[in-house]
N, C-alpha and C. Protein backbone atom coordinates (compact mmCIF):
# COMPACT_ATOMS: atom_id res chain seq x y z
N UNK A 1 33.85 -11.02 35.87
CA UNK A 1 32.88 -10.40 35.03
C UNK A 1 33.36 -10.48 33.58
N UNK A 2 32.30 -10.84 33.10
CA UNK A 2 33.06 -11.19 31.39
C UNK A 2 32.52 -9.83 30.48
N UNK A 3 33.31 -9.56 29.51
CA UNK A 3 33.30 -8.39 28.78
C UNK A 3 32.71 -8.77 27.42
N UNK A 4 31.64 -8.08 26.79
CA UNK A 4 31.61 -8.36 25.65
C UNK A 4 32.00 -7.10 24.32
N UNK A 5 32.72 -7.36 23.54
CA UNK A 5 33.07 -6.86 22.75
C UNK A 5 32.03 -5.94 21.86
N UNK A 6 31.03 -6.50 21.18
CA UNK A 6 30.05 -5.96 20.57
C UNK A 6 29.70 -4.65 21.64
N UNK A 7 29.91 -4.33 23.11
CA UNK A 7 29.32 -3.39 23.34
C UNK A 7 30.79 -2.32 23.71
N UNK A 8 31.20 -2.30 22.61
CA UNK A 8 32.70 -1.31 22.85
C UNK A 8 33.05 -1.24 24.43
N UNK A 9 34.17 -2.54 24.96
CA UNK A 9 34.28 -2.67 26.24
C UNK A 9 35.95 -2.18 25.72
N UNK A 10 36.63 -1.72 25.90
CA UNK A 10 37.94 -1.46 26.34
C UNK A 10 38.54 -1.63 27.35
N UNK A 11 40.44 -2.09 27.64
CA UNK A 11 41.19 -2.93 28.33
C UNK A 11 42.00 -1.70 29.07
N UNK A 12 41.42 -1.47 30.48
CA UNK A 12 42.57 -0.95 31.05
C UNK A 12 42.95 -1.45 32.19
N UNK A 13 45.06 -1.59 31.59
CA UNK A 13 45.85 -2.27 32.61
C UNK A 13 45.40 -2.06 34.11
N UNK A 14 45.86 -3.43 34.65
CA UNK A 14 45.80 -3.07 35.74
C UNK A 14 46.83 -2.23 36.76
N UNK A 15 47.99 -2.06 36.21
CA UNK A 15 49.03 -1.37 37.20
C UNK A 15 48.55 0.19 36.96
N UNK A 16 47.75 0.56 35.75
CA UNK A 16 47.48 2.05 35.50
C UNK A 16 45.87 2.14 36.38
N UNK A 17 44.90 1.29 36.61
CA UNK A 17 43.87 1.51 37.41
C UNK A 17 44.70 1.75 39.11
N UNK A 18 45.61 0.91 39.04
CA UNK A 18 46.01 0.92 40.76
C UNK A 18 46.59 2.33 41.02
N UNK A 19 47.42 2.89 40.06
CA UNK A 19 48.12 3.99 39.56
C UNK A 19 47.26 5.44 39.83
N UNK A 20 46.23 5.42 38.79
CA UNK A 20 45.24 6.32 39.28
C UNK A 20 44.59 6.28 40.53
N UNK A 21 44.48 4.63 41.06
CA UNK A 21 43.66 5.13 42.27
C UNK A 21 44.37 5.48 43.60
N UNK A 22 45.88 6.00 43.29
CA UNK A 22 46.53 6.38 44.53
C UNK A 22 46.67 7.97 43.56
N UNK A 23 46.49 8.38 42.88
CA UNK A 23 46.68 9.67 41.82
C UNK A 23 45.78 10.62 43.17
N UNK A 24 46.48 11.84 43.36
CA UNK A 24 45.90 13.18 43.97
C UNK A 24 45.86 14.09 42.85
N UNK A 25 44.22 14.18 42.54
CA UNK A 25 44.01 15.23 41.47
C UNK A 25 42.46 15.60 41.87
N UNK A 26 42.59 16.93 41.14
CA UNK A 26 41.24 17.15 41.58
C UNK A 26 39.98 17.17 40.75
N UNK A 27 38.78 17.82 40.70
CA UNK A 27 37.89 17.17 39.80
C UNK A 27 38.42 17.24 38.44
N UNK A 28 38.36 18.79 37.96
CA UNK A 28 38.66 19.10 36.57
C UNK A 28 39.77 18.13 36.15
N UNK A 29 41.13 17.87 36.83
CA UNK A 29 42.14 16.68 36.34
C UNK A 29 41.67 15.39 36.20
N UNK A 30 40.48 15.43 37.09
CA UNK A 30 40.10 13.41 36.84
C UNK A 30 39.26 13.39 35.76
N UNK A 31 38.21 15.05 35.52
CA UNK A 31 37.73 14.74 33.93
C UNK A 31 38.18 14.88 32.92
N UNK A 32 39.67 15.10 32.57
CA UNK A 32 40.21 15.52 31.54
C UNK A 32 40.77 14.02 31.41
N UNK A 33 41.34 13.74 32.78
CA UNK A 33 42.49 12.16 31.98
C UNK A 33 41.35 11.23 32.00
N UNK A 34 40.28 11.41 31.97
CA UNK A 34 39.50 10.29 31.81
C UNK A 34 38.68 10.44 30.52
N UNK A 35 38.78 11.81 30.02
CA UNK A 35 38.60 11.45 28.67
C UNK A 35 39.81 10.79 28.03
N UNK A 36 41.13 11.58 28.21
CA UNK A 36 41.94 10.86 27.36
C UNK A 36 42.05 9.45 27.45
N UNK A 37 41.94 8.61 29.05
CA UNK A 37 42.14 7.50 28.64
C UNK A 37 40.51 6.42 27.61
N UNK A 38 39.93 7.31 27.44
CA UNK A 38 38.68 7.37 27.20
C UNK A 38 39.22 7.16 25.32
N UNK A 39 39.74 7.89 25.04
CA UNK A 39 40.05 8.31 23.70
C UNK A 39 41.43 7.36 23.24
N UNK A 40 41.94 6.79 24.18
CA UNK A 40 43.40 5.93 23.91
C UNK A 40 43.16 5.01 24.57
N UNK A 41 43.09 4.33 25.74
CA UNK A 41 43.04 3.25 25.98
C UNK A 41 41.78 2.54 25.81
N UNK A 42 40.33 3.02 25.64
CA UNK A 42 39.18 2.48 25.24
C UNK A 42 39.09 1.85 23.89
N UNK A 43 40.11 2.57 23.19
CA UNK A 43 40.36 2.22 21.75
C UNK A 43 41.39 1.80 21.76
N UNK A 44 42.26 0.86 22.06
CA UNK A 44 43.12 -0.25 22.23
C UNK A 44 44.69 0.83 21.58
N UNK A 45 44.42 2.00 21.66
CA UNK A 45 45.81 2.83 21.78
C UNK A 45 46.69 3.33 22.75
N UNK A 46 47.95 3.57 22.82
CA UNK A 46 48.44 4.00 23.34
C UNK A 46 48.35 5.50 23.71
N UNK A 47 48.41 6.34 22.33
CA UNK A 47 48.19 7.81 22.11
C UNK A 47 47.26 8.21 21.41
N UNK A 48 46.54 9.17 21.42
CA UNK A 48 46.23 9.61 20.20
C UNK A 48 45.70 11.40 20.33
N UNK A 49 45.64 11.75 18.47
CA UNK A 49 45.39 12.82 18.70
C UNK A 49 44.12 13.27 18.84
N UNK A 50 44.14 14.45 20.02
CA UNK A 50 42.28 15.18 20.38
C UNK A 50 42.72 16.55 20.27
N UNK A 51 41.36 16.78 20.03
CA UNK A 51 41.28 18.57 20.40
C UNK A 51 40.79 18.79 21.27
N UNK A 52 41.05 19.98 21.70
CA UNK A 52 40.38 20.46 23.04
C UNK A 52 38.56 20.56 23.09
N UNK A 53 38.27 20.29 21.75
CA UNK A 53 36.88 20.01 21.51
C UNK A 53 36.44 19.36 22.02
N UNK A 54 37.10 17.92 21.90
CA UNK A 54 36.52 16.79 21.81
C UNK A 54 36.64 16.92 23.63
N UNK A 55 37.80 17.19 23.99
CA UNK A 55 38.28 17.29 25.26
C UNK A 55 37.07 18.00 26.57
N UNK A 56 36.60 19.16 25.56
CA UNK A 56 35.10 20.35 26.25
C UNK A 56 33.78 19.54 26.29
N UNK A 57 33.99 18.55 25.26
CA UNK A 57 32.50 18.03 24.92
C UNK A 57 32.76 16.99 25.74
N UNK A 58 33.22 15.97 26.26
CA UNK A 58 33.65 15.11 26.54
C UNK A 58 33.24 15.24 28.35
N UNK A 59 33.94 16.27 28.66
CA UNK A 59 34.19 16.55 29.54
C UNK A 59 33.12 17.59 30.61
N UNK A 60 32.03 18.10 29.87
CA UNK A 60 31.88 19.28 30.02
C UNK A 60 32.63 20.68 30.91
N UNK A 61 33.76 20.34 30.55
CA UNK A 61 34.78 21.77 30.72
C UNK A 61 34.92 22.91 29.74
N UNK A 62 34.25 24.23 29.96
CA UNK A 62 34.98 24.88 29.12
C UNK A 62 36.69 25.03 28.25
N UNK A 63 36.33 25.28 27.19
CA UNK A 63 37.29 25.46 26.66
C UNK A 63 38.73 26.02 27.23
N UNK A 64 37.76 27.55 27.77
CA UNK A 64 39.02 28.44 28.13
C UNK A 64 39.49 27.36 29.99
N UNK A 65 38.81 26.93 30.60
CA UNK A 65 39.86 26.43 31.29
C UNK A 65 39.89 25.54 31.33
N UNK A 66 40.07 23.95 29.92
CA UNK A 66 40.70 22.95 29.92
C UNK A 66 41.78 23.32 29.92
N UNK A 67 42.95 24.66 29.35
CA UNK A 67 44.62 24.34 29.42
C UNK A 67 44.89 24.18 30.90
N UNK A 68 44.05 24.47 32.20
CA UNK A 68 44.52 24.61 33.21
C UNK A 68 44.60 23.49 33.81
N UNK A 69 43.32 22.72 33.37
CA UNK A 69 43.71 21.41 34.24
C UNK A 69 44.85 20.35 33.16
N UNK A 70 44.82 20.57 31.53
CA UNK A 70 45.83 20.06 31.14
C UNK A 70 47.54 20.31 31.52
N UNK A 71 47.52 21.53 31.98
CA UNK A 71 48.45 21.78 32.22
C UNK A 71 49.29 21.36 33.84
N UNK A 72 48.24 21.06 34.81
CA UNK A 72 48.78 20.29 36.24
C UNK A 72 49.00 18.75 35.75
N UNK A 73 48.36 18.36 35.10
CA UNK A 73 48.50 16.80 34.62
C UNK A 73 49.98 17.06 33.82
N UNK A 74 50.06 17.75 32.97
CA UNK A 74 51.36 17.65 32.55
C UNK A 74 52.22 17.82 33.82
N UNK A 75 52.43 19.02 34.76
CA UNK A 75 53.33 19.41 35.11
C UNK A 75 53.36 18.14 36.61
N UNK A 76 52.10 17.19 36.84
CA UNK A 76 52.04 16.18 37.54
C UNK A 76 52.92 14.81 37.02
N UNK A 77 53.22 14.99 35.84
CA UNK A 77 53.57 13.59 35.05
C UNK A 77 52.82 12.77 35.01
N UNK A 78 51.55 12.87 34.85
CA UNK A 78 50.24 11.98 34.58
C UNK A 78 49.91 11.52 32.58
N UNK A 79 50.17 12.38 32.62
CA UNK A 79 49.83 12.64 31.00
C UNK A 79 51.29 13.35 30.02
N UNK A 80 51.37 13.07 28.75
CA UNK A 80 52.29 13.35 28.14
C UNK A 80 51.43 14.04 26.64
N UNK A 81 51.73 14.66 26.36
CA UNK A 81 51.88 15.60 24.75
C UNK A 81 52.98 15.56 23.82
N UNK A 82 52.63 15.11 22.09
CA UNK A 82 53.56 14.96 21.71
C UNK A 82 52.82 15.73 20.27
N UNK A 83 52.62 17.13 20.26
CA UNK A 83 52.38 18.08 19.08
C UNK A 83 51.03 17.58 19.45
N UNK A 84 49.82 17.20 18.99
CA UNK A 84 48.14 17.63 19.98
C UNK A 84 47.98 15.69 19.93
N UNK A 85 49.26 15.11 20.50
CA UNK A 85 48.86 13.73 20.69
C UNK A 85 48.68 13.43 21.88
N UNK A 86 47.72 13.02 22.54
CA UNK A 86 47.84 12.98 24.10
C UNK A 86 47.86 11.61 24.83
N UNK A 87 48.63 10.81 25.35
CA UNK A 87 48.44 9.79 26.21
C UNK A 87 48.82 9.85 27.65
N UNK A 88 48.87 8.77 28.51
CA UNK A 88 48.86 8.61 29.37
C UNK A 88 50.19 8.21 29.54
N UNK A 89 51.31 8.61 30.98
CA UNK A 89 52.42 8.55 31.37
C UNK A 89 52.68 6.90 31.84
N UNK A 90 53.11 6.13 31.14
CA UNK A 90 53.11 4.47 31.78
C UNK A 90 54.37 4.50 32.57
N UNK A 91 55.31 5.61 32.66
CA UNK A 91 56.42 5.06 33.55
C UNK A 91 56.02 5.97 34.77
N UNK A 92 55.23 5.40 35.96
CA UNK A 92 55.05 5.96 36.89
C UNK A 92 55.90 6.66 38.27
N UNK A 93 57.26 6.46 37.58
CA UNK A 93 58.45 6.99 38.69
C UNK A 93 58.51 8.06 38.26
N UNK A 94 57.81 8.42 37.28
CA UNK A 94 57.89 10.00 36.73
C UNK A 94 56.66 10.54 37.37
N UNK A 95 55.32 10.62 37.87
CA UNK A 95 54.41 10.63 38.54
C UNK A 95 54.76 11.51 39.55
N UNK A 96 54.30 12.86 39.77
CA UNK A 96 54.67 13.58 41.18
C UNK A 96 53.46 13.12 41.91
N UNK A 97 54.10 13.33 43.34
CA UNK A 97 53.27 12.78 44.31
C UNK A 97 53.76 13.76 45.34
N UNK A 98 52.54 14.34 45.85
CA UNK A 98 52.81 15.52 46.85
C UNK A 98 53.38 15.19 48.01
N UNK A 99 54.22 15.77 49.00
CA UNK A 99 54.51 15.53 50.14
C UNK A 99 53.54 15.22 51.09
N UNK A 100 53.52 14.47 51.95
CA UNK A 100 52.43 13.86 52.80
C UNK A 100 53.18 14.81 54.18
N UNK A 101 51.82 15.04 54.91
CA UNK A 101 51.94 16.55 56.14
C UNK A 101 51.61 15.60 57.28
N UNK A 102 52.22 15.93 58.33
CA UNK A 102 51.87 15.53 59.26
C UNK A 102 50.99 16.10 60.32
N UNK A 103 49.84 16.39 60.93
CA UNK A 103 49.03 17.64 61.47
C UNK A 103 48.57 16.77 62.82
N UNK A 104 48.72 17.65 63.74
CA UNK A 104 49.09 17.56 65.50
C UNK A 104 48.02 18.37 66.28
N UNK A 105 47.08 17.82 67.12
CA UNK A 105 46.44 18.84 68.17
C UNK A 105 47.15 19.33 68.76
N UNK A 106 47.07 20.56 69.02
CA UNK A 106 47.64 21.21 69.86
C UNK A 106 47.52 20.60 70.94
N UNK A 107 48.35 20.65 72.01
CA UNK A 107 48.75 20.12 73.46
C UNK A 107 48.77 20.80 74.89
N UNK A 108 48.32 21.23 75.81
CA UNK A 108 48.36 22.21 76.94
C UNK A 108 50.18 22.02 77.34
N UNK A 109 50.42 23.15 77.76
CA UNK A 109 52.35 22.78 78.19
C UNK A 109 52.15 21.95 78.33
N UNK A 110 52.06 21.02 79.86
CA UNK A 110 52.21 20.17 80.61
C UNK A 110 51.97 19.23 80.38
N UNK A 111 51.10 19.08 79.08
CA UNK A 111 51.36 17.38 78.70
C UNK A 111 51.57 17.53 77.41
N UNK A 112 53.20 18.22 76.75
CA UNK A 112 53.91 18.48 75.62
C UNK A 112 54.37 16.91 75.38
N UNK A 113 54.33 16.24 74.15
CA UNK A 113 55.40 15.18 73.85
C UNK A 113 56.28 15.24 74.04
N UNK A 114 57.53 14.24 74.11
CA UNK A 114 58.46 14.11 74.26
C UNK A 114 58.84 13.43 72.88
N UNK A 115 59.73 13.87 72.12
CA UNK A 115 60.19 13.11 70.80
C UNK A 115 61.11 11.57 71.04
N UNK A 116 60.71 10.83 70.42
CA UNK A 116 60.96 9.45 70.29
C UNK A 116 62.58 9.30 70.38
N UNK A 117 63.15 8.59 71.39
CA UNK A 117 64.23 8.49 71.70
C UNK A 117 65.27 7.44 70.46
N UNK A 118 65.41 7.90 68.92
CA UNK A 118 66.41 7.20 67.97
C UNK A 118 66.85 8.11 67.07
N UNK A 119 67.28 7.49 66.54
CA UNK A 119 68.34 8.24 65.49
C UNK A 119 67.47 8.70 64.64
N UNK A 120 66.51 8.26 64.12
CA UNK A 120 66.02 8.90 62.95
C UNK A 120 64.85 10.50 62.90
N UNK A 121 64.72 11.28 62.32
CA UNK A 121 64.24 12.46 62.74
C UNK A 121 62.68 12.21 62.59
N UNK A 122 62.18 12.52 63.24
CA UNK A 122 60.49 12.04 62.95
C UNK A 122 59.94 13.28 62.02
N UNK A 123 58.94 12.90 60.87
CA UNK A 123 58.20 13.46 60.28
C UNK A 123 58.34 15.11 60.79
N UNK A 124 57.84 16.04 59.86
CA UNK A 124 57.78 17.82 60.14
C UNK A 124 55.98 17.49 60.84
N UNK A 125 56.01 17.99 62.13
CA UNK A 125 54.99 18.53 62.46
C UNK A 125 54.26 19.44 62.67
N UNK A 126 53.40 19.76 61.99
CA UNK A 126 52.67 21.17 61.94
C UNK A 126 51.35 21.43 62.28
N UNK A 127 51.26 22.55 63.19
CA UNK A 127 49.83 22.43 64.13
C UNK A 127 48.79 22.64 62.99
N UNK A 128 47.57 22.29 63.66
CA UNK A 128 46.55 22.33 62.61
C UNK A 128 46.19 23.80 62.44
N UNK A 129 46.35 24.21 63.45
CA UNK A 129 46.02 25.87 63.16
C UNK A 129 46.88 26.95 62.31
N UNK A 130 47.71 25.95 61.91
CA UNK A 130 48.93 27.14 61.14
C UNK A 130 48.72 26.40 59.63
N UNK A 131 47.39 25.25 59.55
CA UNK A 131 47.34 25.40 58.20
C UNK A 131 46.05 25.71 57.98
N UNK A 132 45.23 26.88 58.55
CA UNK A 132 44.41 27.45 58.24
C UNK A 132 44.59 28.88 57.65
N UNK A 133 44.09 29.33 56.42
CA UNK A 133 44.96 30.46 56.16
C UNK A 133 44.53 31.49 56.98
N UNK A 134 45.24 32.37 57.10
CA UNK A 134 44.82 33.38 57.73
C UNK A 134 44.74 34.75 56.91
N UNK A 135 43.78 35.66 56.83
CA UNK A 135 43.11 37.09 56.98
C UNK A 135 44.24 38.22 57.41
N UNK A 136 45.11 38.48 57.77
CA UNK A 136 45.75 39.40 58.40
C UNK A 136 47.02 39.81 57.52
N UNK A 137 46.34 41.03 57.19
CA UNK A 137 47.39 41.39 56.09
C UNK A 137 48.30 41.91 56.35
N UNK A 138 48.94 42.16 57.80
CA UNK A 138 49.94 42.26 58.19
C UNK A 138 51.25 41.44 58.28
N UNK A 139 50.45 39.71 58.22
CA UNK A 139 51.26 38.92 58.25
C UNK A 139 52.56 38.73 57.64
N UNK A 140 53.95 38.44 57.86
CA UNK A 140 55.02 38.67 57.39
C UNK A 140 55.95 40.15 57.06
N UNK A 141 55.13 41.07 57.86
CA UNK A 141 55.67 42.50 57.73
C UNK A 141 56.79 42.12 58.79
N UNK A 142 57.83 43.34 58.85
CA UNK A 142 58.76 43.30 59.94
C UNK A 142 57.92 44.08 60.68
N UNK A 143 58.67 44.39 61.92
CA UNK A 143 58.22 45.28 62.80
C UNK A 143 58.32 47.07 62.28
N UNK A 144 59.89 47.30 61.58
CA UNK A 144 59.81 48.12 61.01
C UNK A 144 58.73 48.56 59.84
N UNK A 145 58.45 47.82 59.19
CA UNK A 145 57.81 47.63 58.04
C UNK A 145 55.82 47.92 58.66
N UNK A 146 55.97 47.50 59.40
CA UNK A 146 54.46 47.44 60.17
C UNK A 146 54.56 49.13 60.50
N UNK A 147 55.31 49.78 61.65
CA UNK A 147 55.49 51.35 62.12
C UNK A 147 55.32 51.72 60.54
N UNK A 148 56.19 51.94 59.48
CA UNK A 148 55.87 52.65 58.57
C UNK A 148 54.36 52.33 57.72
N UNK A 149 53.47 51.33 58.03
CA UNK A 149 52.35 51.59 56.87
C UNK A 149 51.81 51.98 58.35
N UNK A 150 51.68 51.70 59.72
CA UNK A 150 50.38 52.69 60.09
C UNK A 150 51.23 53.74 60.53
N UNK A 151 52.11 54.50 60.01
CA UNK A 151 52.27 56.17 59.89
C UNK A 151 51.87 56.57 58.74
N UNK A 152 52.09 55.78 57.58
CA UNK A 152 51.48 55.87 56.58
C UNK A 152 49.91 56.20 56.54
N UNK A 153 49.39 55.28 56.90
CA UNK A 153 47.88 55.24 57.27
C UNK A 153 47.21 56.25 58.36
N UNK A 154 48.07 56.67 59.21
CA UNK A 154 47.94 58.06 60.39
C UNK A 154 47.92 59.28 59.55
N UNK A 155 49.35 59.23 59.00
CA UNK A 155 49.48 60.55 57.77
C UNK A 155 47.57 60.77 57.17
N UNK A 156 47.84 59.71 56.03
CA UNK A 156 46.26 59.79 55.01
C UNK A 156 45.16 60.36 55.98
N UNK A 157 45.28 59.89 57.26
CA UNK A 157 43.83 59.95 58.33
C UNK A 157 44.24 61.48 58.81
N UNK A 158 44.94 61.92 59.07
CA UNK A 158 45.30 63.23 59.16
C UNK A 158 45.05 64.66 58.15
N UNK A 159 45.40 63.74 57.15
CA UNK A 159 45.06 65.08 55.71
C UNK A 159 43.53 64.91 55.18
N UNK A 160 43.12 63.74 55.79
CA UNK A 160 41.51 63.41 55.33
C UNK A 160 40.70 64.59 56.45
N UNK A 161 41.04 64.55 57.30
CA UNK A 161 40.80 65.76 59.00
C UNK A 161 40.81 66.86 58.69
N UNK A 162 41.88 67.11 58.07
CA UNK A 162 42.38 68.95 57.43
C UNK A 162 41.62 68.83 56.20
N UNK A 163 40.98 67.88 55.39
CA UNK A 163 40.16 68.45 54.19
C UNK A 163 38.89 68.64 54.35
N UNK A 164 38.05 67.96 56.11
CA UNK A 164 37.22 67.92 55.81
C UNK A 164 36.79 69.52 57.03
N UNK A 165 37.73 69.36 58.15
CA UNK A 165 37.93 71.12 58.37
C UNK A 165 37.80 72.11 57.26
N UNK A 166 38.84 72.06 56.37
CA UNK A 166 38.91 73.39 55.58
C UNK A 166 37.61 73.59 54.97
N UNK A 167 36.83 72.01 54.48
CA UNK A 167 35.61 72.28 53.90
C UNK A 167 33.94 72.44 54.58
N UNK A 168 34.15 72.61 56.47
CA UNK A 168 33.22 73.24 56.88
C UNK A 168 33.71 74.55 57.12
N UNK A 169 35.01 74.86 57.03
CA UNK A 169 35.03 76.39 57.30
C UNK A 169 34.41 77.34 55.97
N UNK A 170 34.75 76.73 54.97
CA UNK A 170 34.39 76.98 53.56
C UNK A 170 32.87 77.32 53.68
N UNK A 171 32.02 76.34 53.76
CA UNK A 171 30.31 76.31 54.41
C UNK A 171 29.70 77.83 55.01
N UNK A 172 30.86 77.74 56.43
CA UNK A 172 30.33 78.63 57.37
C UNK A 172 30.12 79.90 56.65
């Protein structure tokens, strides 16, 4: 496909398209670095300086939470800041890349795997049901810790009993 100049076509590398397209980010991060590369590499720069203006308008992100998605891109190594200059990270060994999970149906006993007979340790496996969050605000109490909030909670239900006694005897 041939590019024509007269219609402001800008050059982006190819190791930074392959780059992004293995990039885990989520919406707000893919509209922020796509203005910047929007603002630096469309315009045959490396860096340059924006405001978060240009960044809101651009983007339609509010203001108040563009620092948030600027701020995972930084702390991703996607993007770099140098006083309000913003470009894109070209040395990609700096690039975090999340740990990849391994997730397992659960199995009835009797037909449990057997782990692969070598030296090397296979991947962390984790059932799918333990990465659903869970509701239970008990979770991670000790056992001790559990007895004291429902005595806690018995106590309160107890003096709530005696206030609401004293206040039909009060009535009568």
């Amino acid at each position: 496909m041939r590019t024509v100049r007269d219609e402001g076509w800008g050059r982006l590398p190819r190791r930074i398209a392959r780059a992004l397209a293995g990039a885990k980010l989520n919406g707000s991060e893919s509209r922020v670095l796509w203005a910047i590369i929007y603002y630096t590499f469309a315009w045959n720069k490396p860096e340059d300086w924006i405001t978060w203006i240009q960044l809101s308008e651009i983007t339609g992100i509010d203001q108040w939470h563009l620092g948030r998605s600027i701020n995972s891109l930084l702390k991703k190594g996607v993007i770099f800041i140098k006083g309000n200059r913003y470009g894109i990270q070209l040395d990609f060994s700096k690039w975090e890349t999340p740990p990849k999970r391994v997730v397992t149906k659960r199995l009835p006993p009797d037909q449990e795997e057997t782990p692969p007979k070598r030296e090397e340790t296979p991947p962390k496996r984790v059932d799918s049901l333990e990465l659903i969050p869970r509701t239970d605000p008990e979770k991670g109490l000790s056992a001790s810790q559990r007895r004291k909030k429902r005595e806690e909670f018995n106590k309160g239900l107890a003096m709530i009993k005696e206030e609401l006694e004293k206040s039909g005897k009060k009535k009568k």
